[in-house]
C-alpha atoms as a PDB file:
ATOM      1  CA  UNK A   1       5.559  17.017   1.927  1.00  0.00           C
ATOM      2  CA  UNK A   2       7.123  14.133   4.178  1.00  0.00           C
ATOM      3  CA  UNK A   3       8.277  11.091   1.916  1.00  0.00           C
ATOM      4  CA  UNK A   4       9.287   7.673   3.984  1.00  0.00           C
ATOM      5  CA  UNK A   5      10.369   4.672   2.529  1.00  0.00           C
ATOM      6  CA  UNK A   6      10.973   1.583   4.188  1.00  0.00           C
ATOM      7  CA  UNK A   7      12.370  -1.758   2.710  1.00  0.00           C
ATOM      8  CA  UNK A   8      12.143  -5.148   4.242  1.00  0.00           C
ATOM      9  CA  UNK A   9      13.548  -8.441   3.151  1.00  0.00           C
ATOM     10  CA  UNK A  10      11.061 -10.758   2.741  1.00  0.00           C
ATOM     11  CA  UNK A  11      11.184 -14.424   1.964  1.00  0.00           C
ATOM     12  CA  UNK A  12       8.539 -14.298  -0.941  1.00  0.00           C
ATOM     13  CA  UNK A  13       9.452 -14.735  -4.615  1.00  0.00           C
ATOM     14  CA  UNK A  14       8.846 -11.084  -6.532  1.00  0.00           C
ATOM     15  CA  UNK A  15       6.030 -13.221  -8.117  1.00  0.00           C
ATOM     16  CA  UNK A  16       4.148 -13.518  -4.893  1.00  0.00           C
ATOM     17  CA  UNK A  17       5.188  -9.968  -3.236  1.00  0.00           C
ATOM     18  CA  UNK A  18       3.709  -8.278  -6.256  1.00  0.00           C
ATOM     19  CA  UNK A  19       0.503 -10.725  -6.109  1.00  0.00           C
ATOM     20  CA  UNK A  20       0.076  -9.242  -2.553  1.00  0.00           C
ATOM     21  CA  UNK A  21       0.860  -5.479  -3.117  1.00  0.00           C
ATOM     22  CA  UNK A  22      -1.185  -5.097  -6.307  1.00  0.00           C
ATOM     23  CA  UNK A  23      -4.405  -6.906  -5.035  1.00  0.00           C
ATOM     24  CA  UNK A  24      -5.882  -3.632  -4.148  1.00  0.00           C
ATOM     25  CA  UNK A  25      -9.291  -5.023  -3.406  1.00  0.00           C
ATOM     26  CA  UNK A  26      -7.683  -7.192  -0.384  1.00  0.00           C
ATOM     27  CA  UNK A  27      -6.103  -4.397   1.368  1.00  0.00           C
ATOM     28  CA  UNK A  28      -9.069  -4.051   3.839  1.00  0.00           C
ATOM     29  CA  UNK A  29      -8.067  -7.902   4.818  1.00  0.00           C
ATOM     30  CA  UNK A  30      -4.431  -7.191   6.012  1.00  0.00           C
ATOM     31  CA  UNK A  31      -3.140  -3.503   5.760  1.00  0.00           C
ATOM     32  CA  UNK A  32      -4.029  -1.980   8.992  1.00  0.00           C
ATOM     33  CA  UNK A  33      -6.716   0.644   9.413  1.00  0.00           C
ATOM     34  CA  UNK A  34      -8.135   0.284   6.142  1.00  0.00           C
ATOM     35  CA  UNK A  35     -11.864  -0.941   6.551  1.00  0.00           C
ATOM     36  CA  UNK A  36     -13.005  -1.232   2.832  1.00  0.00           C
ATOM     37  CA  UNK A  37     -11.305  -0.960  -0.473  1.00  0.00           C
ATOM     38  CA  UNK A  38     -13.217  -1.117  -3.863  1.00  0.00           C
ATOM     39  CA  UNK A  39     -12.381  -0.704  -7.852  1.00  0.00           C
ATOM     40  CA  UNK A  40     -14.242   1.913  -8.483  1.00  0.00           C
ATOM     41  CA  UNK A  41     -13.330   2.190 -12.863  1.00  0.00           C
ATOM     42  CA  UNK A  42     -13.065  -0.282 -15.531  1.00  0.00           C
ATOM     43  CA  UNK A  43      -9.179  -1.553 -15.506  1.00  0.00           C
ATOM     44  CA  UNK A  44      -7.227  -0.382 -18.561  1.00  0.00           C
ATOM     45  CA  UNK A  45      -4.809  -2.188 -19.979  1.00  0.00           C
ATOM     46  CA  UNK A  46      -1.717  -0.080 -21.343  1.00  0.00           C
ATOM     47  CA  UNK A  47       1.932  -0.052 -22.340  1.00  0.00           C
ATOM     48  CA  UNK A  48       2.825   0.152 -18.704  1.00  0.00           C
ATOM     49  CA  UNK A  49       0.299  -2.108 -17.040  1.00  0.00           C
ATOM     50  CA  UNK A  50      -3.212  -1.705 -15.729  1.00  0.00           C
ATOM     51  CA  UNK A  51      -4.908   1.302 -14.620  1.00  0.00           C
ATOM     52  CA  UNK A  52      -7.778   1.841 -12.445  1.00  0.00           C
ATOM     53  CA  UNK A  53      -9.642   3.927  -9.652  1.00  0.00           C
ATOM     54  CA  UNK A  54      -9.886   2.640  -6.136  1.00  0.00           C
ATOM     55  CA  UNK A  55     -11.297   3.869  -3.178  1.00  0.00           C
ATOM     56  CA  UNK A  56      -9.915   2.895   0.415  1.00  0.00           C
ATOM     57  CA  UNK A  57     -12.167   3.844   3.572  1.00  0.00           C
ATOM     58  CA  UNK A  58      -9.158   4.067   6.431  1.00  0.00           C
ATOM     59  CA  UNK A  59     -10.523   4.424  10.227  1.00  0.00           C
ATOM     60  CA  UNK A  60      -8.765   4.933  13.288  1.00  0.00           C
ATOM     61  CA  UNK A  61     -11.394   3.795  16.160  1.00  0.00           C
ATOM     62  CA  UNK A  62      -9.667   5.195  19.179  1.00  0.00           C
ATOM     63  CA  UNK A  63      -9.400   8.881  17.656  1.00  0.00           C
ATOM     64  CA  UNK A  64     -13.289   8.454  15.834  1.00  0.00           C
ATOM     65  CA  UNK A  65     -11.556   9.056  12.445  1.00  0.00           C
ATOM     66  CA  UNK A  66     -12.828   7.376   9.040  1.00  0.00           C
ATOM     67  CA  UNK A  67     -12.107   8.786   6.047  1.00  0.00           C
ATOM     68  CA  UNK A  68     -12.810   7.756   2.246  1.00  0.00           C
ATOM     69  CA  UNK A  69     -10.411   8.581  -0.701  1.00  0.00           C
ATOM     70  CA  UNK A  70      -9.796   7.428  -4.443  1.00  0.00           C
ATOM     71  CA  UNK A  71      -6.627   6.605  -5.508  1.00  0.00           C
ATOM     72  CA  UNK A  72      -5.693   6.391  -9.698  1.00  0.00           C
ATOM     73  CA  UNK A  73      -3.501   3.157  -9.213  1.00  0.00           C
ATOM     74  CA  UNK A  74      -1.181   1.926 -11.697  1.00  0.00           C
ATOM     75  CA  UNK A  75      -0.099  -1.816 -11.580  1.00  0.00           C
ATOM     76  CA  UNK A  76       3.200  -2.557 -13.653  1.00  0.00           C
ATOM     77  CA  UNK A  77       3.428  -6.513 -13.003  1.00  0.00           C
ATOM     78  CA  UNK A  78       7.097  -6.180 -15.257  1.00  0.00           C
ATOM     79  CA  UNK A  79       8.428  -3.785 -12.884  1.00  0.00           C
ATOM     80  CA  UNK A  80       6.686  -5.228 -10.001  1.00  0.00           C
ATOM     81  CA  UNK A  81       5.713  -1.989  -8.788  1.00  0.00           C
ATOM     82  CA  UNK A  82       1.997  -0.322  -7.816  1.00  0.00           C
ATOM     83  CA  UNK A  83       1.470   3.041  -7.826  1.00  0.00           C
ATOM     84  CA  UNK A  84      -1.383   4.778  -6.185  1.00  0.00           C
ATOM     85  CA  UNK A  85      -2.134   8.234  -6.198  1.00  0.00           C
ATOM     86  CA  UNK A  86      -4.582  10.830  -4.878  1.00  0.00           C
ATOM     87  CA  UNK A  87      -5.474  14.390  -4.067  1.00  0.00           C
ATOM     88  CA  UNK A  88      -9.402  13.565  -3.045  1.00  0.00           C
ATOM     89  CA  UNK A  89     -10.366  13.731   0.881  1.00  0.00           C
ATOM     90  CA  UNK A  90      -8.724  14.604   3.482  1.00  0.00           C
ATOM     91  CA  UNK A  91      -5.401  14.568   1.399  1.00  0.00           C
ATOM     92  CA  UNK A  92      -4.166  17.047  -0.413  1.00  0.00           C
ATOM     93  CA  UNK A  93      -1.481  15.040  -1.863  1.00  0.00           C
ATOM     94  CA  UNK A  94      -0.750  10.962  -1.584  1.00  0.00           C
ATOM     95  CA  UNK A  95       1.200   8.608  -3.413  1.00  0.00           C
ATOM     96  CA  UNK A  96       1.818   5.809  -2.377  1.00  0.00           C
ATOM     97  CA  UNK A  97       4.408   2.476  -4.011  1.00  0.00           C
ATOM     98  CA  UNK A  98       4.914  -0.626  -3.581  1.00  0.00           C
ATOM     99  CA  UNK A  99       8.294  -1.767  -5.358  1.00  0.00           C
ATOM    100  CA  UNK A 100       9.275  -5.038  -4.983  1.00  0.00           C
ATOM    101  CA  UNK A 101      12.817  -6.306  -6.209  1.00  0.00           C
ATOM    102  CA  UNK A 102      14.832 -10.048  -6.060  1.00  0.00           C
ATOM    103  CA  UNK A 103      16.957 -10.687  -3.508  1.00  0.00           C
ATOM    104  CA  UNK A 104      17.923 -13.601  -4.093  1.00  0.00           C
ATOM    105  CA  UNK A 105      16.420 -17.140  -4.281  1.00  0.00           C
ATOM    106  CA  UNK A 106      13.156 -17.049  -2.942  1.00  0.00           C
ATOM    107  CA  UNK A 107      13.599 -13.797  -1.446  1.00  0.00           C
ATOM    108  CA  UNK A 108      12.344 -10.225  -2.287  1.00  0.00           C
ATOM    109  CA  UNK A 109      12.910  -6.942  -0.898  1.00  0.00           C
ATOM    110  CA  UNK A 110       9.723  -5.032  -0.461  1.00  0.00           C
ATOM    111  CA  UNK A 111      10.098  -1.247  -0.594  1.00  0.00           C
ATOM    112  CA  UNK A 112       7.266   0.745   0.679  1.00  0.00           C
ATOM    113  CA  UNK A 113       7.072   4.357   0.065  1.00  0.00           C
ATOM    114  CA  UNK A 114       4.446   7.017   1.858  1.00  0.00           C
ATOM    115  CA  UNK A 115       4.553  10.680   0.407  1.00  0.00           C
ATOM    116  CA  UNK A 116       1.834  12.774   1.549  1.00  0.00           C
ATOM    117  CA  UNK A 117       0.336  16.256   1.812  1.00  0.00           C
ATOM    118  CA  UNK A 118      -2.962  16.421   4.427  1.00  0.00           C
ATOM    119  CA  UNK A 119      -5.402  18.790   4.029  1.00  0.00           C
ATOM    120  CA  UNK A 120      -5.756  19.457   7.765  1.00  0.00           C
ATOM    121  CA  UNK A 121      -2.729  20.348   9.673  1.00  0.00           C
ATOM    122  CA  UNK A 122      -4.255  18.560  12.465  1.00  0.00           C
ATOM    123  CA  UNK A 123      -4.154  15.540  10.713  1.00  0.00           C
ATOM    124  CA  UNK A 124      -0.854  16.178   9.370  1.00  0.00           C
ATOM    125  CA  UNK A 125       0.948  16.730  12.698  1.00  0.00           C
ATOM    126  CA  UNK A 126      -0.977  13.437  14.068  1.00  0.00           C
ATOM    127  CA  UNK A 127       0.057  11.354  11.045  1.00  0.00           C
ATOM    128  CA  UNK A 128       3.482  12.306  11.197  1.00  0.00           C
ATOM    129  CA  UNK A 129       3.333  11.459  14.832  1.00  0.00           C
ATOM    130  CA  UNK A 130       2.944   8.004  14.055  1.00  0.00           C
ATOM    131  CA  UNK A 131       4.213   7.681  10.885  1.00  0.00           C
ATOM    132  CA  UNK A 132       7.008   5.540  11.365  1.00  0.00           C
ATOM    133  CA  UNK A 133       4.811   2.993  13.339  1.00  0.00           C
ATOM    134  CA  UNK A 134       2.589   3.124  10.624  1.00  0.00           C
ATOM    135  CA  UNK A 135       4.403   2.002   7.974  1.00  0.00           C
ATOM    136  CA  UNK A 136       6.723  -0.679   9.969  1.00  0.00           C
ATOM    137  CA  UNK A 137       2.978  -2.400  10.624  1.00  0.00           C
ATOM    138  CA  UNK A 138       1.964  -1.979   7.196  1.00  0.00           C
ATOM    139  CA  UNK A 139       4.883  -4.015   6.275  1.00  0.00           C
ATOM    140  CA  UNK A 140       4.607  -6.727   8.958  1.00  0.00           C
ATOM    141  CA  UNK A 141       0.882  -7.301   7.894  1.00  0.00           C
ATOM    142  CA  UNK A 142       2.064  -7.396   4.041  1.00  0.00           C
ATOM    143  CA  UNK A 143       4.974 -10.352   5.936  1.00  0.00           C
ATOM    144  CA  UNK A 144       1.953 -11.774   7.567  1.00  0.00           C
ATOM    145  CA  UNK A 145      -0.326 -11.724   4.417  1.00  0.00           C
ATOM    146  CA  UNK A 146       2.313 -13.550   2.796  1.00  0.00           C
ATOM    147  CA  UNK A 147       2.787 -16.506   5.236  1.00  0.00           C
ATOM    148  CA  UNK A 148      -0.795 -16.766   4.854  1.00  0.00           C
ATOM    149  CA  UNK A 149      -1.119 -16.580   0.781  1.00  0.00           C
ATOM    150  CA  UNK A 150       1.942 -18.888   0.827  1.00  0.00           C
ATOM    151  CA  UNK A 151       2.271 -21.423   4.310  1.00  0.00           C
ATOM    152  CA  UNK A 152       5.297 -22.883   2.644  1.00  0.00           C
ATOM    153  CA  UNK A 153       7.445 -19.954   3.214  1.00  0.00           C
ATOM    154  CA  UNK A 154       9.731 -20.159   6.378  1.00  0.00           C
ATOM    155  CA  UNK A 155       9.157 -17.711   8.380  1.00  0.00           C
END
């Protein structure tokens, strides 16, 4: 299974990073490739945070790709972390977290981490391909979304 992280300073409070990375529902707005993304369960409320079903339709025009999936995500607002995880589609295994930690004032770093299993090896080799571009312009949109959300911040 190939596992990536990649952390990024960011000048957001953890407040706001979190506020970004846990509001599933607005991924299709800034993270790129993803076309629609819907709560699909009632959110739970439980020791750890909230829990809930989502599904994220991802397309990738030039290669006529568009695949659906639900993810069981798990928001922890005290850790300021959001788990996501799945095994439905064309994966055979994804999790996916957002962890976001102070780094100083008015600063957070933003770790993203990717592990994934495709059901297609195909798809796998492609992903992997790209992978590392991937994830470098999920976090620039996330830096983007953020001046955006909060046109205070210095870029």
């Amino acid at each position: 299974m190939p596992r990536y992280t990649l952390t990024r300073r960011v000048k957001l409070t953890p407040e706001q990073a979190y506020a970004i990375a846990s509001d599933v529902t607005a991924y299709k707005d800034f993270v790129p490739l993803v076309r629609r993304a819907v709560i699909r369960s009632p959110r739970i409320e439980t020791a750890e945070g909230e829990r809930f079903e989502a599904e994220l339709v991802v397309a990738y025009d030039k290669l006529h790709l568009r695949e659906s999936f639900v993810s069981k995500v798990l928001l922890e607002p005290q850790r300021h972390r959001v788990t996501a995880r799945s095994s439905d589609g064309p994966v055979k295994h994804l999790e996916t977290i957002w962890q976001i930690s102070p780094a100083g004032p008015g600063d957070s770093d933003v770790a993203f981490t990717i592990d994934y299993t495709m059901r297609s090896l195909p798809l796998q080799l492609l992903i992997g391909s790209v992978f590392n571009l991937g994830a470098e312009r999920i976090l620039n949109a996330f830096e983007e979304r953020g001046r955006k959300l909060y046109p205070t911040i210095v870029a």
